[in-house]
C-alpha atoms as a PDB file:
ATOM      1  CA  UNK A   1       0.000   0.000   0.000  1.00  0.00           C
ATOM      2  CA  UNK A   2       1.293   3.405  -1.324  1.00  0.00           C
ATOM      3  CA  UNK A   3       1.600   6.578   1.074  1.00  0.00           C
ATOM      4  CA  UNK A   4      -1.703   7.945  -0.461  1.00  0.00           C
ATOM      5  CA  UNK A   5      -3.643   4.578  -0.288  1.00  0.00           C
ATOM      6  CA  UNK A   6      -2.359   4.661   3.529  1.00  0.00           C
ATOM      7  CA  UNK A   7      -3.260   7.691   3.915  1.00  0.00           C
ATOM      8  CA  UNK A   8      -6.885   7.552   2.141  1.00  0.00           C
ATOM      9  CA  UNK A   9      -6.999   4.507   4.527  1.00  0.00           C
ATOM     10  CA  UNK A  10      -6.721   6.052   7.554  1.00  0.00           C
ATOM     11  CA  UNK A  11      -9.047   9.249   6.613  1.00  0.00           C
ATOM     12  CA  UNK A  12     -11.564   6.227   5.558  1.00  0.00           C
ATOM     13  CA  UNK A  13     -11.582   4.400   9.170  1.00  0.00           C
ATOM     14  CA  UNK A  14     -10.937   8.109  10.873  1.00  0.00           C
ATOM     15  CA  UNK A  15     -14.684   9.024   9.575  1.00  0.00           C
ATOM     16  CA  UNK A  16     -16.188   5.394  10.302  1.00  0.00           C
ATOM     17  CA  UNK A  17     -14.926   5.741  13.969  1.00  0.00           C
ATOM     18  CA  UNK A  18     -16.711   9.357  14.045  1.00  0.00           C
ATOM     19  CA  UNK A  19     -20.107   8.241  11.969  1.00  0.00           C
ATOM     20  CA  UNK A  20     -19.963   5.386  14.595  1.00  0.00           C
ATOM     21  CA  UNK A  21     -19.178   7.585  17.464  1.00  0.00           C
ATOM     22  CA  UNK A  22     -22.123   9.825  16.546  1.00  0.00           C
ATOM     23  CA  UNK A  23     -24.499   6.976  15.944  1.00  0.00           C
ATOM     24  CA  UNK A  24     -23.431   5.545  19.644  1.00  0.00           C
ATOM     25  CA  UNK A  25     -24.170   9.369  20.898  1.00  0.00           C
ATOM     26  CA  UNK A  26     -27.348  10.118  19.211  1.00  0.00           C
ATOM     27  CA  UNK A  27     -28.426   6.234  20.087  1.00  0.00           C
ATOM     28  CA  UNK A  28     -27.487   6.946  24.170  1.00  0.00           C
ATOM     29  CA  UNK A  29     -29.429  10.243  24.194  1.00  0.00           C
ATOM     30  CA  UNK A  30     -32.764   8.730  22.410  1.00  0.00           C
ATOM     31  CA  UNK A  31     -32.096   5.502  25.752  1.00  0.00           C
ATOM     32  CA  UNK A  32     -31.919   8.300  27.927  1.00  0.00           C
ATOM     33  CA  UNK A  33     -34.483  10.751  26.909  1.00  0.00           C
ATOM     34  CA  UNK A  34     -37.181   7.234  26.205  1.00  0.00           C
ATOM     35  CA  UNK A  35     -37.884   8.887  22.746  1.00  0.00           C
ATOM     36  CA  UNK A  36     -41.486   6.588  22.698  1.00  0.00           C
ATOM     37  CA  UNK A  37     -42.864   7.768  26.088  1.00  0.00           C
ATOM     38  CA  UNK A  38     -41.789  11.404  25.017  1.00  0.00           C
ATOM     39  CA  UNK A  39     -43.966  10.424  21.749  1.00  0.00           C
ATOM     40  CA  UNK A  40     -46.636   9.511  23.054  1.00  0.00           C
ATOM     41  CA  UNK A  41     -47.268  11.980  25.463  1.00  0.00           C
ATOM     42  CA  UNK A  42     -46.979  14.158  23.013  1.00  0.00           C
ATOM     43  CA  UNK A  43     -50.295  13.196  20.914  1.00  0.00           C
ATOM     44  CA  UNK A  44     -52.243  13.453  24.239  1.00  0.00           C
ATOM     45  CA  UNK A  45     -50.383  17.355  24.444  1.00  0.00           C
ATOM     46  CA  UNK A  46     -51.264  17.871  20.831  1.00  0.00           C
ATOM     47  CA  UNK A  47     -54.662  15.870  21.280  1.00  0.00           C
ATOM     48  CA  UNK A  48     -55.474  18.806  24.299  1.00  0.00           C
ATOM     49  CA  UNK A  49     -54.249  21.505  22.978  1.00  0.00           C
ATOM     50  CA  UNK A  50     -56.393  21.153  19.531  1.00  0.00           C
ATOM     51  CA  UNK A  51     -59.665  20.177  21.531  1.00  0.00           C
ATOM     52  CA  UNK A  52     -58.887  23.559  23.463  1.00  0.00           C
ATOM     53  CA  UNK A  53     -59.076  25.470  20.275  1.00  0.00           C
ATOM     54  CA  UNK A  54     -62.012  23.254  19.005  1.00  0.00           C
ATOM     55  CA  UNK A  55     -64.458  24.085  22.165  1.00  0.00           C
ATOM     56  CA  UNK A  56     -63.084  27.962  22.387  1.00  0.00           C
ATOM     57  CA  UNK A  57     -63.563  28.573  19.003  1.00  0.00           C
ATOM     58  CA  UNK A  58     -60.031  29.858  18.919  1.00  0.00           C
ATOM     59  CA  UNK A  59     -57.607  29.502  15.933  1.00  0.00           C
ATOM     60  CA  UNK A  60     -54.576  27.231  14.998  1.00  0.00           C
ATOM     61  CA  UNK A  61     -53.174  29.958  12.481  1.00  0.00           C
ATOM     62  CA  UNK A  62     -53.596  32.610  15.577  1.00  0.00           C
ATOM     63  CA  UNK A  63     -52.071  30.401  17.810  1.00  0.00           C
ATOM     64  CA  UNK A  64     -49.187  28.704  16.171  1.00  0.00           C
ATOM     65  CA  UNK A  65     -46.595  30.382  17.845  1.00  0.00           C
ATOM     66  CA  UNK A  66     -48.477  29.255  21.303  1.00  0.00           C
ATOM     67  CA  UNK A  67     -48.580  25.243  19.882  1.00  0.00           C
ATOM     68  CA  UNK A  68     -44.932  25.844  19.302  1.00  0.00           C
ATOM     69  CA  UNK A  69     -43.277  26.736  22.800  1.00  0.00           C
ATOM     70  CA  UNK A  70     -46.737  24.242  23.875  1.00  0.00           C
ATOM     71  CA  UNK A  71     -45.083  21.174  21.733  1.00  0.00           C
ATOM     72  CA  UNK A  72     -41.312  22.115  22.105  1.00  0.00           C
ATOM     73  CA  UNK A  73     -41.591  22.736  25.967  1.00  0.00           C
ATOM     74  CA  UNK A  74     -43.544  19.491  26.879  1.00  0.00           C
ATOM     75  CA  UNK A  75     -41.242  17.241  24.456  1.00  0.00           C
ATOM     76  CA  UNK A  76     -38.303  19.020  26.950  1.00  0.00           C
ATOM     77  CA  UNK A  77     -40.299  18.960  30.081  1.00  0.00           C
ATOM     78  CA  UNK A  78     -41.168  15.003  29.598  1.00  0.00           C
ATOM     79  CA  UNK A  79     -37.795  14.060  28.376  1.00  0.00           C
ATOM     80  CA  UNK A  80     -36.336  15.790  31.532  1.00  0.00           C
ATOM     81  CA  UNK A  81     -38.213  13.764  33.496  1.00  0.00           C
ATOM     82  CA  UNK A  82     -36.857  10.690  31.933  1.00  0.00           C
ATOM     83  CA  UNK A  83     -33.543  11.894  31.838  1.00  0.00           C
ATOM     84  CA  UNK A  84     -33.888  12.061  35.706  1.00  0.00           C
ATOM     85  CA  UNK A  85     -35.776   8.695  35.759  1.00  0.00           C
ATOM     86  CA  UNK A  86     -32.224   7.263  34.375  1.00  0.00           C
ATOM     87  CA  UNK A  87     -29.864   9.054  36.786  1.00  0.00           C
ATOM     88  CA  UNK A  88     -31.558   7.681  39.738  1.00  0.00           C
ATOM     89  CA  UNK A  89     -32.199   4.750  38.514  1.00  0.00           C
ATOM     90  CA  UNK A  90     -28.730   4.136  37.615  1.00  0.00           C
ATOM     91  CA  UNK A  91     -27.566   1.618  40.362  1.00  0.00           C
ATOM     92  CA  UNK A  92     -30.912  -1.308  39.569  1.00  0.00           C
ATOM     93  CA  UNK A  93     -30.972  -1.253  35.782  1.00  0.00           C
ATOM     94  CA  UNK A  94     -27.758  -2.995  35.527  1.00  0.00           C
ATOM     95  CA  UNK A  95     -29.951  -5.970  37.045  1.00  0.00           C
ATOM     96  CA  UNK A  96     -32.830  -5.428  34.456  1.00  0.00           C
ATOM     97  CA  UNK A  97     -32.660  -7.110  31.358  1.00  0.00           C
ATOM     98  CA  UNK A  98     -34.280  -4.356  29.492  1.00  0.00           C
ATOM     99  CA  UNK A  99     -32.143  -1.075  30.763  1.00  0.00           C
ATOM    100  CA  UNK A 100     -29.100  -2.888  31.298  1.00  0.00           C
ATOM    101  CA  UNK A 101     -27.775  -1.189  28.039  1.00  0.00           C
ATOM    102  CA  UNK A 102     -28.591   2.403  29.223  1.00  0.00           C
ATOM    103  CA  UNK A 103     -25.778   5.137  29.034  1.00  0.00           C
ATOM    104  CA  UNK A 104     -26.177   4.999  32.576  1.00  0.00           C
ATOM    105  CA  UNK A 105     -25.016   1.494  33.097  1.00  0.00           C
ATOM    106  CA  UNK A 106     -22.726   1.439  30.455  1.00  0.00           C
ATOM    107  CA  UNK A 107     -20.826   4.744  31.576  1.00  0.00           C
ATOM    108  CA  UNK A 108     -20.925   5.869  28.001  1.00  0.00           C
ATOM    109  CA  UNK A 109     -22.477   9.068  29.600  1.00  0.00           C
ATOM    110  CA  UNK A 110     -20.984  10.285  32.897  1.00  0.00           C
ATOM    111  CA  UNK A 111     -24.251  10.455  35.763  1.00  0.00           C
ATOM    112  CA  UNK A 112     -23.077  13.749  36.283  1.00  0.00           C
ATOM    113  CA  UNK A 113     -23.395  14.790  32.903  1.00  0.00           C
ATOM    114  CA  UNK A 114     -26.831  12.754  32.855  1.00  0.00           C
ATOM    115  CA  UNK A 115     -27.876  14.875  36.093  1.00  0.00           C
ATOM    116  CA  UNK A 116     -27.248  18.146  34.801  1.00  0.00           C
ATOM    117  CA  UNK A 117     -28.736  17.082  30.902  1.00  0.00           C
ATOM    118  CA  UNK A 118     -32.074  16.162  33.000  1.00  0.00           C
ATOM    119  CA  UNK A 119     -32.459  19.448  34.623  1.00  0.00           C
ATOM    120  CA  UNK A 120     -31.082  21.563  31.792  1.00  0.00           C
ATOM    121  CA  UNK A 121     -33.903  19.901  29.417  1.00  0.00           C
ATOM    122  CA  UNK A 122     -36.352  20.579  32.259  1.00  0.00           C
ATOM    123  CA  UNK A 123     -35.889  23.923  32.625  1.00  0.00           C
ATOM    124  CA  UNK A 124     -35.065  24.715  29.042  1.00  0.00           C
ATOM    125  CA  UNK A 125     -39.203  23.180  28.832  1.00  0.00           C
ATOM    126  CA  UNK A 126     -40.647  24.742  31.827  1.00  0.00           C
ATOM    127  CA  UNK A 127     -39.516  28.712  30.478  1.00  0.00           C
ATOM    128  CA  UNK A 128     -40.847  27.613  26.975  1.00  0.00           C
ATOM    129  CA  UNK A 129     -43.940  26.612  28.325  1.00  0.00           C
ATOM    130  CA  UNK A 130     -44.167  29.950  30.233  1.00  0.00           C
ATOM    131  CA  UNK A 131     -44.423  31.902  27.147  1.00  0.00           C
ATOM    132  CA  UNK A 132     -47.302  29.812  26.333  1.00  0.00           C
ATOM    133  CA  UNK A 133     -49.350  30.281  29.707  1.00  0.00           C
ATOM    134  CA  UNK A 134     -47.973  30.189  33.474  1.00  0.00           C
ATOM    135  CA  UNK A 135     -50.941  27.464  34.134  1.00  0.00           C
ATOM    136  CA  UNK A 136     -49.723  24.910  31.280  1.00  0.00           C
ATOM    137  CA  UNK A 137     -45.671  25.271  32.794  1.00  0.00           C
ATOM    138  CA  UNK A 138     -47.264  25.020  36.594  1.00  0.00           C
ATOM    139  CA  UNK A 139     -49.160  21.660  35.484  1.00  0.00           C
ATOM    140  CA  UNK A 140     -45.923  20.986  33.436  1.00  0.00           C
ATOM    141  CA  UNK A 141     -43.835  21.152  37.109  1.00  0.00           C
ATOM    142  CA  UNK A 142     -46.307  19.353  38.544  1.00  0.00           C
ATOM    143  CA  UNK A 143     -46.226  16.433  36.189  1.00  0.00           C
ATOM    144  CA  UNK A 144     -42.199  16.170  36.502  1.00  0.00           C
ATOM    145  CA  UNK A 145     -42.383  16.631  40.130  1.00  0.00           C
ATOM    146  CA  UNK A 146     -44.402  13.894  40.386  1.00  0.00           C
ATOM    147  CA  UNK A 147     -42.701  11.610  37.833  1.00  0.00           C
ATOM    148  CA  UNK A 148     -39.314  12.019  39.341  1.00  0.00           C
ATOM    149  CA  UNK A 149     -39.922  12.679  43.188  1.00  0.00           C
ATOM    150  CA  UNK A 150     -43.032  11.232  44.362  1.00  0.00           C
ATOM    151  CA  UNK A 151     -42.304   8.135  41.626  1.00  0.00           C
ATOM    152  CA  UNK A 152     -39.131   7.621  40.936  1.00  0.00           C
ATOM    153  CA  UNK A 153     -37.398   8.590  44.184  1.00  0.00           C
ATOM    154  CA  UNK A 154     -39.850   7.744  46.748  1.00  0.00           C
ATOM    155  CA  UNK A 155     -42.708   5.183  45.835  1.00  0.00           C
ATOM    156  CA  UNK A 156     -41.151   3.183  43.350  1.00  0.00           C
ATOM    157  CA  UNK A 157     -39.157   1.226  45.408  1.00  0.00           C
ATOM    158  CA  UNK A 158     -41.731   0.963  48.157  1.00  0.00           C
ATOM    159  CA  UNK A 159     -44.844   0.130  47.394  1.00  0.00           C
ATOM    160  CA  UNK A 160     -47.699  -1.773  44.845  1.00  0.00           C
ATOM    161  CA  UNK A 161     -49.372   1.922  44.542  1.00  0.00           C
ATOM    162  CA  UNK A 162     -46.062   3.442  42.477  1.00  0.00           C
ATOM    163  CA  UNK A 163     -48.074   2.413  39.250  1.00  0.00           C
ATOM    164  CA  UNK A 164     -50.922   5.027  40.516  1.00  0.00           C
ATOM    165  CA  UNK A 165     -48.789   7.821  41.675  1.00  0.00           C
ATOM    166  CA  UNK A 166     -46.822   7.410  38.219  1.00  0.00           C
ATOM    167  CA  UNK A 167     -50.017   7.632  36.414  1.00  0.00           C
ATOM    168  CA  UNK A 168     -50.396  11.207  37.555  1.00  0.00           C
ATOM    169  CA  UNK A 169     -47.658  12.590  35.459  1.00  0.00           C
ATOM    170  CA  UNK A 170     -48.879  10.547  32.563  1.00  0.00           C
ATOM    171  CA  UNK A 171     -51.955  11.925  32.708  1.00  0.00           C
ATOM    172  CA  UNK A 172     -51.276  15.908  32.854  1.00  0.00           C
ATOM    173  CA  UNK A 173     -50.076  16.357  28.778  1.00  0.00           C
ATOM    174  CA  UNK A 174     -53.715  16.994  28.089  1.00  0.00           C
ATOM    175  CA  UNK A 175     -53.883  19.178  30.550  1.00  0.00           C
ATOM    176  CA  UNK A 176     -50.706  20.600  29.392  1.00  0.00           C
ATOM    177  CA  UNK A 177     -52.350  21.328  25.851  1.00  0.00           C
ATOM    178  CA  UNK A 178     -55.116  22.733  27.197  1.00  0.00           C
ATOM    179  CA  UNK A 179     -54.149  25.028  29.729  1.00  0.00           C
ATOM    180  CA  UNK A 180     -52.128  26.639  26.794  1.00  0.00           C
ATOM    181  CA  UNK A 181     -55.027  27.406  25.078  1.00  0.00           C
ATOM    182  CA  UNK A 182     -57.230  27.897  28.168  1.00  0.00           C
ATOM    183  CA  UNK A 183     -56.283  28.376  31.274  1.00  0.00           C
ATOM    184  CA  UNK A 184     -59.780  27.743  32.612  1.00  0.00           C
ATOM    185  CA  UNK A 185     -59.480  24.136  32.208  1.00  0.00           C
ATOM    186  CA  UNK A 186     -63.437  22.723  30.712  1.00  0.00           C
ATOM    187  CA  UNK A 187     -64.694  19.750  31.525  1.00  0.00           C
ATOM    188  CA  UNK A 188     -63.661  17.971  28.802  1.00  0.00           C
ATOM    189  CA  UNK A 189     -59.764  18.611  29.800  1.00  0.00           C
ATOM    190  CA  UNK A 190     -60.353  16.610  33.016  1.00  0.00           C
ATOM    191  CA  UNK A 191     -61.668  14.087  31.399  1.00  0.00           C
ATOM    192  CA  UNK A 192     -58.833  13.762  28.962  1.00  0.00           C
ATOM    193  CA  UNK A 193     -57.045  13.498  32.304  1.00  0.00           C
ATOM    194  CA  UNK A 194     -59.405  11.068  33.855  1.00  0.00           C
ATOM    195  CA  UNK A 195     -58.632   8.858  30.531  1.00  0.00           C
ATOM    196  CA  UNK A 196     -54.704   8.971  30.734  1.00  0.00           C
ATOM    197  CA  UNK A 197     -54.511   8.244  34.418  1.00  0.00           C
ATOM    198  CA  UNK A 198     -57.019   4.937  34.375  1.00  0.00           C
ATOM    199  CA  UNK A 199     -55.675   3.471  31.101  1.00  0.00           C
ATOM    200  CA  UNK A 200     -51.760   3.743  32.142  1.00  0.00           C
ATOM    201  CA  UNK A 201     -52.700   1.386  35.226  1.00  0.00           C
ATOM    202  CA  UNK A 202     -53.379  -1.671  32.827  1.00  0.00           C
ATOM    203  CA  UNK A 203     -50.729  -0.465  30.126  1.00  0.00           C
ATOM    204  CA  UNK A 204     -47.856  -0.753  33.230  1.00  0.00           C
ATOM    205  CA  UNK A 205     -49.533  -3.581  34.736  1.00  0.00           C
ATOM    206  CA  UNK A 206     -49.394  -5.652  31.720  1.00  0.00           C
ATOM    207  CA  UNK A 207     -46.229  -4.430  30.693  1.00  0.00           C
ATOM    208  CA  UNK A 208     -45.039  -5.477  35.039  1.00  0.00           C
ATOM    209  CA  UNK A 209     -46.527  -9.006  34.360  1.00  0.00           C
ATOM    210  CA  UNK A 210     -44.294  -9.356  30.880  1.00  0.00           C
ATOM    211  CA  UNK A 211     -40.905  -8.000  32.716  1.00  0.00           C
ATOM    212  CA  UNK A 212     -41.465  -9.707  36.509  1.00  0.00           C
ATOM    213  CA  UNK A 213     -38.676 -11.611  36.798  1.00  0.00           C
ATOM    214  CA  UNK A 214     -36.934  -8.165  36.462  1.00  0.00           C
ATOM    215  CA  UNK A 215     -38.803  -6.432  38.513  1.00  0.00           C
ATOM    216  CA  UNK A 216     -38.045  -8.818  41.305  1.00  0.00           C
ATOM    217  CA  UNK A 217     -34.675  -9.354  40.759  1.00  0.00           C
ATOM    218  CA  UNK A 218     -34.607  -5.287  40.992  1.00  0.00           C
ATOM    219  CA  UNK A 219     -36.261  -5.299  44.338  1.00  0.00           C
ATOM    220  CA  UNK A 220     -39.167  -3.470  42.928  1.00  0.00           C
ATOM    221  CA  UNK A 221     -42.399  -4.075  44.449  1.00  0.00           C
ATOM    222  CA  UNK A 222     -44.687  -4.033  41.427  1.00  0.00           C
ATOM    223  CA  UNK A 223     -48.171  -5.434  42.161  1.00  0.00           C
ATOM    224  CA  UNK A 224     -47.182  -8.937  39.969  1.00  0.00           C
ATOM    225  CA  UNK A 225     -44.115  -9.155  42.058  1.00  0.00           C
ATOM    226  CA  UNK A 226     -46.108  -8.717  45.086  1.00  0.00           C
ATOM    227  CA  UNK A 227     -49.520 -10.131  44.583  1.00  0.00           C
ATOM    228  CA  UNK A 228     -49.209 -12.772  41.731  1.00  0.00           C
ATOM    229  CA  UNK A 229     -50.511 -12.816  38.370  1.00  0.00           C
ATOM    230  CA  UNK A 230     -54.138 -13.661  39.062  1.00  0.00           C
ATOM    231  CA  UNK A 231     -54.421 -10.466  41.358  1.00  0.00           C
ATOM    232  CA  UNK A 232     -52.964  -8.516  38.972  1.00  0.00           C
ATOM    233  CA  UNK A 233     -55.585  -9.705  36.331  1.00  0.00           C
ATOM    234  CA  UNK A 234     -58.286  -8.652  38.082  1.00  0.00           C
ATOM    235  CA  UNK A 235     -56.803  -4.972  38.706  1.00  0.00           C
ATOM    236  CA  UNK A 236     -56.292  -4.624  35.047  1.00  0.00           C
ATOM    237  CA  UNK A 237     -60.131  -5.471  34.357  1.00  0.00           C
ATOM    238  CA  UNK A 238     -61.223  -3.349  37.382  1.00  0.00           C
ATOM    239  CA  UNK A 239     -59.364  -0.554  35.171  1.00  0.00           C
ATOM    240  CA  UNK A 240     -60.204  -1.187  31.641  1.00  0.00           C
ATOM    241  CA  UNK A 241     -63.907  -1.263  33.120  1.00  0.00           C
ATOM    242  CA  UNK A 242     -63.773   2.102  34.694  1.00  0.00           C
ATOM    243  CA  UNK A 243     -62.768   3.591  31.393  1.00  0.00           C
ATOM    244  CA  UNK A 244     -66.247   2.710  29.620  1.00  0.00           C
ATOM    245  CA  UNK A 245     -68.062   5.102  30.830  1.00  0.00           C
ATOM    246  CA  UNK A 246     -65.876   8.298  29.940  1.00  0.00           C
ATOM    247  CA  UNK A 247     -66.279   8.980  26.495  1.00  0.00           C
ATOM    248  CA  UNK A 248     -69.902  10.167  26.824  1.00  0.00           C
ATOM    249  CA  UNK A 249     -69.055  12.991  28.694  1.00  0.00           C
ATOM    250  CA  UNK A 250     -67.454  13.686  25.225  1.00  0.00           C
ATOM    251  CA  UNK A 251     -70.571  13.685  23.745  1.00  0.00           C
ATOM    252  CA  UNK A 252     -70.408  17.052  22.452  1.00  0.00           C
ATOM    253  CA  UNK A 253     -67.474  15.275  19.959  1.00  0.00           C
ATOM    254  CA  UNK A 254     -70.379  13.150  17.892  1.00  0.00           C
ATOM    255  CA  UNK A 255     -71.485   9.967  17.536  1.00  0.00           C
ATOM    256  CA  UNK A 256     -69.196   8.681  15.497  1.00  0.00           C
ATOM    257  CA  UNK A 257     -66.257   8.803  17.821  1.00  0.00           C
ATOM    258  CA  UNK A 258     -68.633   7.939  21.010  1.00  0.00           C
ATOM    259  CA  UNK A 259     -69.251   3.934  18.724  1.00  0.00           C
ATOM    260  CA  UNK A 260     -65.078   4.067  18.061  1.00  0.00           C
ATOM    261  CA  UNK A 261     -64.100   5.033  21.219  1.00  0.00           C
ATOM    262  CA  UNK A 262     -66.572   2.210  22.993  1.00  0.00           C
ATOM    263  CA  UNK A 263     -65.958   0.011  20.386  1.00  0.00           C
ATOM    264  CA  UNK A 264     -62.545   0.492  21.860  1.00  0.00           C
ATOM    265  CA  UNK A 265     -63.203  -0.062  25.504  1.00  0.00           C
ATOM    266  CA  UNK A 266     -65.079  -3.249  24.675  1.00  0.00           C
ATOM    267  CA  UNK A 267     -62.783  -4.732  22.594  1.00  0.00           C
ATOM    268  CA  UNK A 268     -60.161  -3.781  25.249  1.00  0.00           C
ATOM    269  CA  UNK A 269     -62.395  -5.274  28.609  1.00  0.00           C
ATOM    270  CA  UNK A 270     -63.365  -8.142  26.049  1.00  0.00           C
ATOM    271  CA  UNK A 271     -59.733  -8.600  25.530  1.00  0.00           C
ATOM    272  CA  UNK A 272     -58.849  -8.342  29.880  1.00  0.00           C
ATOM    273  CA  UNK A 273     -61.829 -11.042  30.725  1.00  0.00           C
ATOM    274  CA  UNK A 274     -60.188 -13.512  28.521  1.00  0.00           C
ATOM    275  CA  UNK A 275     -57.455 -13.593  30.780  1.00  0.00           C
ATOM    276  CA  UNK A 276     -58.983 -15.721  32.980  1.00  0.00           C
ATOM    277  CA  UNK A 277     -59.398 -18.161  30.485  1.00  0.00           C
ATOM    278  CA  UNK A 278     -55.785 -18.109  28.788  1.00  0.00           C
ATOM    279  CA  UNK A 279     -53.308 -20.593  30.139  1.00  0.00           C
ATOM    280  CA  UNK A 280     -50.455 -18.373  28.639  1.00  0.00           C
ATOM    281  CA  UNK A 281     -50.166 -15.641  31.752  1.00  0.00           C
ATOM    282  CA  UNK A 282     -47.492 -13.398  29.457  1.00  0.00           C
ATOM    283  CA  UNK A 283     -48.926 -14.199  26.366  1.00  0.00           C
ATOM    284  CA  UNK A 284     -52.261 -12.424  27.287  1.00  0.00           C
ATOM    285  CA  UNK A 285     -50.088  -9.255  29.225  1.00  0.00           C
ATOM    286  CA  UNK A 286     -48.321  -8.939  25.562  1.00  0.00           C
ATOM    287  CA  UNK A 287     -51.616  -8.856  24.193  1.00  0.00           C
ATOM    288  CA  UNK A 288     -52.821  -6.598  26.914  1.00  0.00           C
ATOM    289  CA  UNK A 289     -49.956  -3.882  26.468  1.00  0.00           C
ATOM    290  CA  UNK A 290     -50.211  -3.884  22.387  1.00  0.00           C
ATOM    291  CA  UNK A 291     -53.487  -3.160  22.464  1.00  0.00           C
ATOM    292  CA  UNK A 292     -53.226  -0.993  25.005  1.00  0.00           C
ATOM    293  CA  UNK A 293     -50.538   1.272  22.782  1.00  0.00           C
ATOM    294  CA  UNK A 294     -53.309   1.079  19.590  1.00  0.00           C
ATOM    295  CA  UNK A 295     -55.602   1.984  22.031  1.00  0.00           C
ATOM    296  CA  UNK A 296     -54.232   5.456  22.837  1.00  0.00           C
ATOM    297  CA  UNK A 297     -53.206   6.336  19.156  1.00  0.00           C
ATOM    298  CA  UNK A 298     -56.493   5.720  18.008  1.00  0.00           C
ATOM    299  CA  UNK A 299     -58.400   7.056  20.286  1.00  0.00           C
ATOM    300  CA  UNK A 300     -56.493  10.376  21.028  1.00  0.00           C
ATOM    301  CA  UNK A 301     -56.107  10.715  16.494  1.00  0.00           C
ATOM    302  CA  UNK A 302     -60.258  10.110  16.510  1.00  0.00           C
ATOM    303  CA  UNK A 303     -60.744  12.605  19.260  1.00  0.00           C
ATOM    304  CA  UNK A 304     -58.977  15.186  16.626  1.00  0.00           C
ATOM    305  CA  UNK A 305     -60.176  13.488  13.685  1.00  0.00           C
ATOM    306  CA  UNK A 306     -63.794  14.019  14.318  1.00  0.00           C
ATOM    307  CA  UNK A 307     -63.502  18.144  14.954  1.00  0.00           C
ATOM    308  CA  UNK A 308     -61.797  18.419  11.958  1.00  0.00           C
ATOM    309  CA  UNK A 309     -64.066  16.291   9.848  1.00  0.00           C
ATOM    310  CA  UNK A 310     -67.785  16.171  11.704  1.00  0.00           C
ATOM    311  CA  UNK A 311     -69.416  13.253  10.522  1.00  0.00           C
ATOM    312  CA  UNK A 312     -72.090  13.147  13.392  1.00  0.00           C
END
């Protein structure tokens, strides 16, 4: 090999180490930040903040600059919290099959670095949110406080209700959305809630039931650790159940999306009863927590759908 070749060489493997070092980078931030739970919170911010215009009669083309800190602030606000959910987490993921490759365990990412990342994202959301209403960065707060404090730090490693308290900050993107419309939160923005904080409890139980074995060998007292399957698939019923009677205090969306979204929470309670008749305990959870993820895409896309095209 002449000088040039060599030297053509090394430029070659000098830019496959970098592409490679900014694909392990870019890979370790989306682990940290938990780029689907950021997603998906976001349709339920985007789902609340477009029902906020729909029942106020206010504009999107008035309001875009509003949806943007709204959108931008949350997506920092919730990844934040996540970033924060690693840190602290750091010293029982390396026992969990399923975050044991986390920048955290892997010390790709310092947890000093990691520390200061989660709090620099969370402010960086909370004074973008600001600009779009005090009341949507003040539920914003509240949401992270709980998420990282009250879940993450304190229940979490104590006790079967962690799912619950969790389910708080999961629940407050609507809310999120809508305050930055409307401060005055309506009726329908509590439901919204209402719907977020019931359906994460079978979402997390199912997914509990499909990782247990971590869980336990975490020391994590989720309610399948704790209280066995067959408990467990009674609390997810008890849950799916209480969601049926929601949507009609959306009434004022149409019928069409009250037959979609019951269709929904039958085929979902439908789906929870036959659980007592399936041999295959993690079979039916996996079942459980897809449909649980179609569930909240769907419904949250109709709830939008429908006030954009009014069929009845």
């Amino acid at each position: 090999m002449n000088k040039v070749e060599a030297d053509s060489s090394h430029l070659i493997g000098s830019a496959t180490v970098t592409n490679d070092s900014g694909s392990s980078l870019i890979s370790d931030i989306k682990s940290l930040i938990k780029v689907g739970i950021v997603n998906s919170n976001l349709i339920t911010t985007f789902a609340g903040f477009w029902l906020a215009l729909y029942f106020t009669g206010a504009s999107f083309a008035v309001n875009w600059d509003i949806f943007l800190f709204t959108m931008i602030g949350s997506a920092l606000v919730i990844a934040g919290g996540c970033i924060m959910n690693n840190w602290y987490d750091a010293d029982i993921d390396p026992v969990m099959a399923r975050t044991k490759k986390r920048p955290t365990v892997t010390g790709s990412i310092s947890l000093n670095n990691v520390l200061i990342l989660g709090l620099f994202a969370t402010l960086i959301g909370i004074t973008l949110l600001s600009f779009a209403s005090v009341s949507a960065a003040v539920i914003a707060f509240i949401g992270w406080f709980t998420y990282v404090v009250l879940y993450t730090m304190w229940s979490k490693r104590k006790y079967t209700l962690n799912t619950a308290i969790g389910s708080v900050s999961g629940a407050v993107p609507p809310l999120i959305g809508w305050a930055a419309v409307d401060p005055d939160l309506h009726l329908t923005a509590i439901v919204l809630f209402l719907i977020m904080f019931i359906w994460q409890t079978p979402h997390f139980l199912a997914l509990a039931m499909k990782k247990t074995e971590d869980y336990r060998n975490a020391g994590i007292p989720m309610l399948p650790v704790v209280h066995g399957f067959g408990f467990t698939k009674r609390q997810i019923v008890i849950y799916i159940a209480c969601l049926l009677p929601l949507p009609f205090f959306l009434s004022t969306l149409g019928t069409t999306f009250l037959v979609i979204a019951t269709l929904l929470n039958v085929g979902w309670l439908a789906l929870g009863l036959s659980g007592f008749f399936m041999k295959n305990d993690l079979k039916w959870a996996n079942m459980v927590f897809i449909y649980s993820l179609n569930y909240l895409t769907i419904f949250f896309l109709v709830m939008v759908a429908v006030t954009m095209f009014p069929l009845g």
